[in-house]
PDB file of N, CA and C in Angstrom:
ATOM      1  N   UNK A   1       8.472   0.128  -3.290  1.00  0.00           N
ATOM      2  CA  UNK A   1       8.646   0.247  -4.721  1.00  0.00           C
ATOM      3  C   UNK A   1       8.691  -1.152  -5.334  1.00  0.00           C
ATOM      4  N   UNK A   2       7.865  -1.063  -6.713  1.00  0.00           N
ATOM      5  CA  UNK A   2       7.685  -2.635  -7.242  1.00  0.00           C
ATOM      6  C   UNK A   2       9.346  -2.972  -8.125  1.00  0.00           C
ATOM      7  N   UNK A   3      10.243  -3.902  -7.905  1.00  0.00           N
ATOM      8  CA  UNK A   3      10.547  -4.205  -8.505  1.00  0.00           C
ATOM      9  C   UNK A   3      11.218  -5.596  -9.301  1.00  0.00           C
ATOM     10  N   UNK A   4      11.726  -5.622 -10.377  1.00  0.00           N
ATOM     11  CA  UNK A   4      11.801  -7.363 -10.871  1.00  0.00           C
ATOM     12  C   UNK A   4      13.364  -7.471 -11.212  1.00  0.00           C
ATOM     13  N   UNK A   5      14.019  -8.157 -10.839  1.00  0.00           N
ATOM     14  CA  UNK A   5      15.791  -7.983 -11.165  1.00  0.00           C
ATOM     15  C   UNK A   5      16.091  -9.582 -11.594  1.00  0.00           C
ATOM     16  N   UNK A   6      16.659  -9.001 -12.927  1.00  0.00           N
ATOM     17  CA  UNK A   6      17.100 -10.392 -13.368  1.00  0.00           C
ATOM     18  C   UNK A   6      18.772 -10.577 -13.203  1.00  0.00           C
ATOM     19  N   UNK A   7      19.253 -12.043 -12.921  1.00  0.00           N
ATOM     20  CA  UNK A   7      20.453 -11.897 -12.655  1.00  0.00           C
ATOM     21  C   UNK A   7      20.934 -13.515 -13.727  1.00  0.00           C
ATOM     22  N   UNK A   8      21.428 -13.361 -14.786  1.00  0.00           N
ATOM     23  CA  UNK A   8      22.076 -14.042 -15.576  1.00  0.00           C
ATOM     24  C   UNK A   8      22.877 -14.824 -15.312  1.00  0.00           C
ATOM     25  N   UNK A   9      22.971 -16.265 -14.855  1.00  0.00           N
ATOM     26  CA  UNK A   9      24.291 -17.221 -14.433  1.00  0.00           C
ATOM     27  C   UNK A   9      25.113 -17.709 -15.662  1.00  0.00           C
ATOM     28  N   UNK A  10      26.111 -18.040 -15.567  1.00  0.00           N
ATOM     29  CA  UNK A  10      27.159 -18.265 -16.871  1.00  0.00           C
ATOM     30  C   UNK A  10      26.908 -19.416 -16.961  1.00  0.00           C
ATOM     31  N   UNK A  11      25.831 -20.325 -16.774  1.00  0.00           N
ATOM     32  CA  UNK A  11      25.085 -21.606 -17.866  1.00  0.00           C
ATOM     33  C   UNK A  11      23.759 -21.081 -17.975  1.00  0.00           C
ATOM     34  N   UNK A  12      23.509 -19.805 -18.270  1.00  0.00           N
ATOM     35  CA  UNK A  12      22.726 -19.836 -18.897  1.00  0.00           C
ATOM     36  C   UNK A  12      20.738 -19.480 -18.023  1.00  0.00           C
ATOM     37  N   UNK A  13      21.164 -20.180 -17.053  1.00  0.00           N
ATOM     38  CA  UNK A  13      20.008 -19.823 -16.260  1.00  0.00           C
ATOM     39  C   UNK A  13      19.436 -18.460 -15.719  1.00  0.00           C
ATOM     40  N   UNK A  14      18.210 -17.831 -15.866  1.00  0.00           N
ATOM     41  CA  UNK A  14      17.878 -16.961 -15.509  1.00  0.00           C
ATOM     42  C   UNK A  14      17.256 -17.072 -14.008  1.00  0.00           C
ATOM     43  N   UNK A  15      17.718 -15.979 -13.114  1.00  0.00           N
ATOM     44  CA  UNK A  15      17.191 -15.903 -11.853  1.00  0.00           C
ATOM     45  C   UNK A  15      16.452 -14.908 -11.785  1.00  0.00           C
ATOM     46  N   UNK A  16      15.270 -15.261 -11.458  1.00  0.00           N
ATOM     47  CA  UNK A  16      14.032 -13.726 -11.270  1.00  0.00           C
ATOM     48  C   UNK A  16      13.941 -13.392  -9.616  1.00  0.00           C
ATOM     49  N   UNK A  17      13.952 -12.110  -9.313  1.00  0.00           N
ATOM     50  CA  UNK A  17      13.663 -11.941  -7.864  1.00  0.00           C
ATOM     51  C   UNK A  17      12.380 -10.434  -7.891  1.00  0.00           C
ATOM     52  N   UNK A  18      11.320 -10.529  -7.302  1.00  0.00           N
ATOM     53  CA  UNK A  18      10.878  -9.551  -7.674  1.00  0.00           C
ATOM     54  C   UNK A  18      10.223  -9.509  -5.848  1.00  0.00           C
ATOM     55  N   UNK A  19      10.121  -7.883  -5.673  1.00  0.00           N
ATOM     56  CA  UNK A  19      10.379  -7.302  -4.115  1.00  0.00           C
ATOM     57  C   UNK A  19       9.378  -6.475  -4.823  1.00  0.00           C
ATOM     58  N   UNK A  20       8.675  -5.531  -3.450  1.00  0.00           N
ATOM     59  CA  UNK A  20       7.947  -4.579  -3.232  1.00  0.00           C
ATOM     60  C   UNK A  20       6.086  -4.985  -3.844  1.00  0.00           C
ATOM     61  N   UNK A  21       6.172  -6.259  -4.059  1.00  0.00           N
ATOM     62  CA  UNK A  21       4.898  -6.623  -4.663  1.00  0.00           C
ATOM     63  C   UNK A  21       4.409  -7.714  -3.377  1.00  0.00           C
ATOM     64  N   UNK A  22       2.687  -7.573  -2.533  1.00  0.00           N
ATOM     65  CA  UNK A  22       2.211  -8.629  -2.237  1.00  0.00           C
ATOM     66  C   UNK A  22       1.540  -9.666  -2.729  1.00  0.00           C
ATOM     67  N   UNK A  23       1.257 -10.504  -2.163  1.00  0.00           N
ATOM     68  CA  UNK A  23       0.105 -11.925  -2.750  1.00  0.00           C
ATOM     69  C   UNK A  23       0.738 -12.331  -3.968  1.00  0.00           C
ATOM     70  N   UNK A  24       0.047 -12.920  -4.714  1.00  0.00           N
ATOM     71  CA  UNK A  24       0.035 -13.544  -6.030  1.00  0.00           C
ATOM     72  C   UNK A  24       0.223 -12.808  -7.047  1.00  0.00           C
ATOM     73  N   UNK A  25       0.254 -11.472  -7.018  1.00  0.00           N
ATOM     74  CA  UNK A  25       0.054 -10.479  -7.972  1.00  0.00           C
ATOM     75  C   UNK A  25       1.664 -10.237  -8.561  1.00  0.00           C
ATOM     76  N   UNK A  26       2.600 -11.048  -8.062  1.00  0.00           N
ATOM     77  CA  UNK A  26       4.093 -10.826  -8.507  1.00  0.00           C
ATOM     78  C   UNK A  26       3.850 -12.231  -9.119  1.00  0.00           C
ATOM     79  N   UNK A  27       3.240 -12.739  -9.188  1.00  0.00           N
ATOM     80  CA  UNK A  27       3.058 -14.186 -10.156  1.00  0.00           C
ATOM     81  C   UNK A  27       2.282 -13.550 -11.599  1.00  0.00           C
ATOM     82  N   UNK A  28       1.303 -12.886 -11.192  1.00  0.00           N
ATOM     83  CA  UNK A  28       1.000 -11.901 -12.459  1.00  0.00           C
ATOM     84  C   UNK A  28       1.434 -11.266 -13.114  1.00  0.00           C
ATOM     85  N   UNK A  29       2.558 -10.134 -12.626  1.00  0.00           N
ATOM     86  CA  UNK A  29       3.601  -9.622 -13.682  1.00  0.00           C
ATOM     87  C   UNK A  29       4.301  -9.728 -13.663  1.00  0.00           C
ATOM     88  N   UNK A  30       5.082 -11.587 -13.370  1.00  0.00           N
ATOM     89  CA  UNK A  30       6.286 -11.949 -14.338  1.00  0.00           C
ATOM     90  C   UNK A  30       5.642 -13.508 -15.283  1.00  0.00           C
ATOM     91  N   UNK A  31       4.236 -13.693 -15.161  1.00  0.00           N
ATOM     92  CA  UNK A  31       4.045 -15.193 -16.145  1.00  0.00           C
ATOM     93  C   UNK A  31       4.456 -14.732 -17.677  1.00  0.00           C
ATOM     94  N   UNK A  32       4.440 -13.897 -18.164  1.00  0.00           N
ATOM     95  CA  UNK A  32       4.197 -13.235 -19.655  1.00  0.00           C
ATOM     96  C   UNK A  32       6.144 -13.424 -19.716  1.00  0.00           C
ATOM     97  N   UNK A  33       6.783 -12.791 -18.824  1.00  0.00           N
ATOM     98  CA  UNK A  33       8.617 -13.083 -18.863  1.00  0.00           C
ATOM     99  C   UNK A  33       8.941 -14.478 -19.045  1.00  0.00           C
ATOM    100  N   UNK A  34       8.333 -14.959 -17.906  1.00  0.00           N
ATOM    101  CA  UNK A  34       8.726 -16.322 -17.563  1.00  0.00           C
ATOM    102  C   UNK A  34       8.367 -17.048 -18.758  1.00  0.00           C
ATOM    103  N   UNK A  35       6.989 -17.124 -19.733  1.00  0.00           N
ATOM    104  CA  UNK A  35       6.659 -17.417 -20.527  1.00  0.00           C
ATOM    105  C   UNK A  35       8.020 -17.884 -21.576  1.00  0.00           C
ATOM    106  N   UNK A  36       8.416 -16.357 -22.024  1.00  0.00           N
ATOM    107  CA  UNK A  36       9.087 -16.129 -23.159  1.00  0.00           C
ATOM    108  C   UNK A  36      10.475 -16.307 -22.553  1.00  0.00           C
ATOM    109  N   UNK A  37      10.954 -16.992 -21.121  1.00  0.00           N
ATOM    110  CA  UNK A  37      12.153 -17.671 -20.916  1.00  0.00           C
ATOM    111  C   UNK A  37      12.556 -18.663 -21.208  1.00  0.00           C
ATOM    112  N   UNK A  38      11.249 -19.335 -21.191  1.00  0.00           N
ATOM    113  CA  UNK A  38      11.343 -20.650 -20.999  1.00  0.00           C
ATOM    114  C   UNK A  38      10.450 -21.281 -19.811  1.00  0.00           C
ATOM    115  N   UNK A  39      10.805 -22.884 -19.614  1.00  0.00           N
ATOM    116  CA  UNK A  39      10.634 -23.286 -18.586  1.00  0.00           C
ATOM    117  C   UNK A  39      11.103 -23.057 -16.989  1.00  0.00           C
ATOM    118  N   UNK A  40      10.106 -22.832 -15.837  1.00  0.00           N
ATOM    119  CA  UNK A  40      10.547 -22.703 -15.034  1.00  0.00           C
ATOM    120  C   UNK A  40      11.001 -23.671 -14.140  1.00  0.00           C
ATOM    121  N   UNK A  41      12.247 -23.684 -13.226  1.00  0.00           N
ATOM    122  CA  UNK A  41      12.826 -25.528 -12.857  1.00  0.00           C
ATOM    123  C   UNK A  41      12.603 -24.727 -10.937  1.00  0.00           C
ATOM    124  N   UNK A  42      12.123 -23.664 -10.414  1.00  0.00           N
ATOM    125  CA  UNK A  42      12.409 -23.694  -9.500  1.00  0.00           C
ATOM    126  C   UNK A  42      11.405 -22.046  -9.042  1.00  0.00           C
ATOM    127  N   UNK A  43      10.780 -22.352  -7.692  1.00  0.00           N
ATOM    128  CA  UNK A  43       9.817 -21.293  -7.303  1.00  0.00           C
ATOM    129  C   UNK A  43      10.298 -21.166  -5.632  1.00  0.00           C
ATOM    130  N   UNK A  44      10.422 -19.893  -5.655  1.00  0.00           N
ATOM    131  CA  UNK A  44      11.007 -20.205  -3.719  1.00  0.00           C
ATOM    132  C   UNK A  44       9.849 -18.438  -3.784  1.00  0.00           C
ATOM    133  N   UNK A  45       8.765 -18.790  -3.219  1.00  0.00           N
ATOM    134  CA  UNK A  45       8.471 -17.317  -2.728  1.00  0.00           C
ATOM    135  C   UNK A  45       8.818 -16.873  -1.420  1.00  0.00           C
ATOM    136  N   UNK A  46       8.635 -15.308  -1.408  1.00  0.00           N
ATOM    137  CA  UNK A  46       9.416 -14.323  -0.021  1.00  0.00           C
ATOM    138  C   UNK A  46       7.945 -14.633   0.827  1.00  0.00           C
ATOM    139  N   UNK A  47       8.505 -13.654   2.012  1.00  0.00           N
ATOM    140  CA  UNK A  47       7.487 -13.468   2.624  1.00  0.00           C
ATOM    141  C   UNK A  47       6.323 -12.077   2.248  1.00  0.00           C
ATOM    142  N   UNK A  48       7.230 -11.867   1.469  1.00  0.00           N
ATOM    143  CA  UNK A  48       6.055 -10.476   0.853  1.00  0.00           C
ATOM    144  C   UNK A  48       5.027 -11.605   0.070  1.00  0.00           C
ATOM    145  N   UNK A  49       5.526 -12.719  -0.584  1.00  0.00           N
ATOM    146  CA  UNK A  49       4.397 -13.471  -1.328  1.00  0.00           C
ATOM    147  C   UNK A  49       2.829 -14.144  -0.494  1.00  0.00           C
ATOM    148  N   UNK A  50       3.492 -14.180   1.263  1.00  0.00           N
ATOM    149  CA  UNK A  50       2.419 -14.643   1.552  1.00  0.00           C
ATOM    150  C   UNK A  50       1.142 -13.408   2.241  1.00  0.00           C
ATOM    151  N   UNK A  51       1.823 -11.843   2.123  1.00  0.00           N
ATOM    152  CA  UNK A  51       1.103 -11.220   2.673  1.00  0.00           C
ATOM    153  C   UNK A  51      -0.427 -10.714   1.922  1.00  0.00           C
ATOM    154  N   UNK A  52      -0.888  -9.957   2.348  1.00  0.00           N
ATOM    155  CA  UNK A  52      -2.216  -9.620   1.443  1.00  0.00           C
ATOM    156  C   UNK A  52      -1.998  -8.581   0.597  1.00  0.00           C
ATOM    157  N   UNK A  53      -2.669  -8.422  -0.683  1.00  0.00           N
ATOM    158  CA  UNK A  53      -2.177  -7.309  -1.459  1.00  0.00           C
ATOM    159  C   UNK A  53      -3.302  -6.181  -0.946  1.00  0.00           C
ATOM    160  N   UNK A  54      -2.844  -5.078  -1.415  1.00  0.00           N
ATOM    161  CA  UNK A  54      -3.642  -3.662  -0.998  1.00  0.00           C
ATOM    162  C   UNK A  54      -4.263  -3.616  -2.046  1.00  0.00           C
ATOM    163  N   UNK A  55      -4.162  -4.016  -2.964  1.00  0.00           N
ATOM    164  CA  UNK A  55      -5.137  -3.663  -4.168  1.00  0.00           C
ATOM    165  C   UNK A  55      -6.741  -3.731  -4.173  1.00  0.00           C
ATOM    166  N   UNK A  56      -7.532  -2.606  -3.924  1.00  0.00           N
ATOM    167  CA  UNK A  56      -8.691  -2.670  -3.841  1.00  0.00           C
ATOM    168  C   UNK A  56      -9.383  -3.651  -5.153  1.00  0.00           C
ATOM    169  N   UNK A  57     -10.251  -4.425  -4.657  1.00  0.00           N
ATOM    170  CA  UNK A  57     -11.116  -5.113  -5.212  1.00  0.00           C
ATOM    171  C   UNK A  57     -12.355  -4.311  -6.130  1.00  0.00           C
ATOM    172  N   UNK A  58     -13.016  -4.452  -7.405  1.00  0.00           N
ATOM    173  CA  UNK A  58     -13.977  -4.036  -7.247  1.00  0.00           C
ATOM    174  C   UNK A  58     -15.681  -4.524  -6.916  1.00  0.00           C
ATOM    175  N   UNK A  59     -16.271  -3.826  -6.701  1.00  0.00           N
ATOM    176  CA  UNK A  59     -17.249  -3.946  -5.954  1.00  0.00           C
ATOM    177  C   UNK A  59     -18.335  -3.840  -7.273  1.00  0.00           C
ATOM    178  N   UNK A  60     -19.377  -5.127  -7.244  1.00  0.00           N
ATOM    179  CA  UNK A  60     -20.037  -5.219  -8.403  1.00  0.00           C
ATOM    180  C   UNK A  60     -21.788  -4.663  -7.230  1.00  0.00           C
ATOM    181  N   UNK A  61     -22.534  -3.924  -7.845  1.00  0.00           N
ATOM    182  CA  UNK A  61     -23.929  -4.015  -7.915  1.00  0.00           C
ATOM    183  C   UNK A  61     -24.468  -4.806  -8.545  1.00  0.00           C
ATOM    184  N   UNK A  62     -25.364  -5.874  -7.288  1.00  0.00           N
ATOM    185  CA  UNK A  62     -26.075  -6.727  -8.495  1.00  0.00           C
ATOM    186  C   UNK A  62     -27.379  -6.637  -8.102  1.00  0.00           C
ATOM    187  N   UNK A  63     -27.788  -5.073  -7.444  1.00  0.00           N
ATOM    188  CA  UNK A  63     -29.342  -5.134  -7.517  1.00  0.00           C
ATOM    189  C   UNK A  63     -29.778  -4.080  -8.491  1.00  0.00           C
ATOM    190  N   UNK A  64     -30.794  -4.710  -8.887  1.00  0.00           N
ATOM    191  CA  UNK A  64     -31.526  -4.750  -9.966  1.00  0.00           C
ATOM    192  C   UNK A  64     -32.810  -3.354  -9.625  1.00  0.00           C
ATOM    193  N   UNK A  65     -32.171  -1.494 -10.221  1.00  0.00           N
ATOM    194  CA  UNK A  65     -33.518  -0.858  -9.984  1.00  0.00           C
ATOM    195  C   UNK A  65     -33.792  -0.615 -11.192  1.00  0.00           C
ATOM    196  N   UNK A  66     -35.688  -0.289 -11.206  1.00  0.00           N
ATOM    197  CA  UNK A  66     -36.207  -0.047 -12.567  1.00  0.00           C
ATOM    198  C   UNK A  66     -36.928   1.016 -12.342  1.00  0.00           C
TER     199      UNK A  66
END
């Protein structure tokens, strides 16, 4: 299960942890958060970050029938 948990420190800093997502694609749905946080001072990815995502690719035709 995808999820993103924010945990609020009493100066103020936001901690993002987000689980159940592979590859880069948990960099994709939190840039738009992170955006509207602010600056980010610190990146530690899991090991789910270095695995491969399942997300099928799509597949382009680029031959040409007439």
């Amino acid at each position: 299960m995808e999820q993103i948990e924010f945990i609020v420190h009493s100066d103020g800093r936001v901690e993002e942890r987000v689980t159940g997502v592979a590859g880069s694609r948990c960099s994709e749905l939190t840039r738009s958060i992170e955006q509207a946080l602010g600056p980010v001072q610190h990146v530690q990815p899991t090991s789910e970050y270095f695995q491969q995502s399942n997300i099928a690719q799509p597949l382009w035709n680029t031959s040409q029938t007439h």
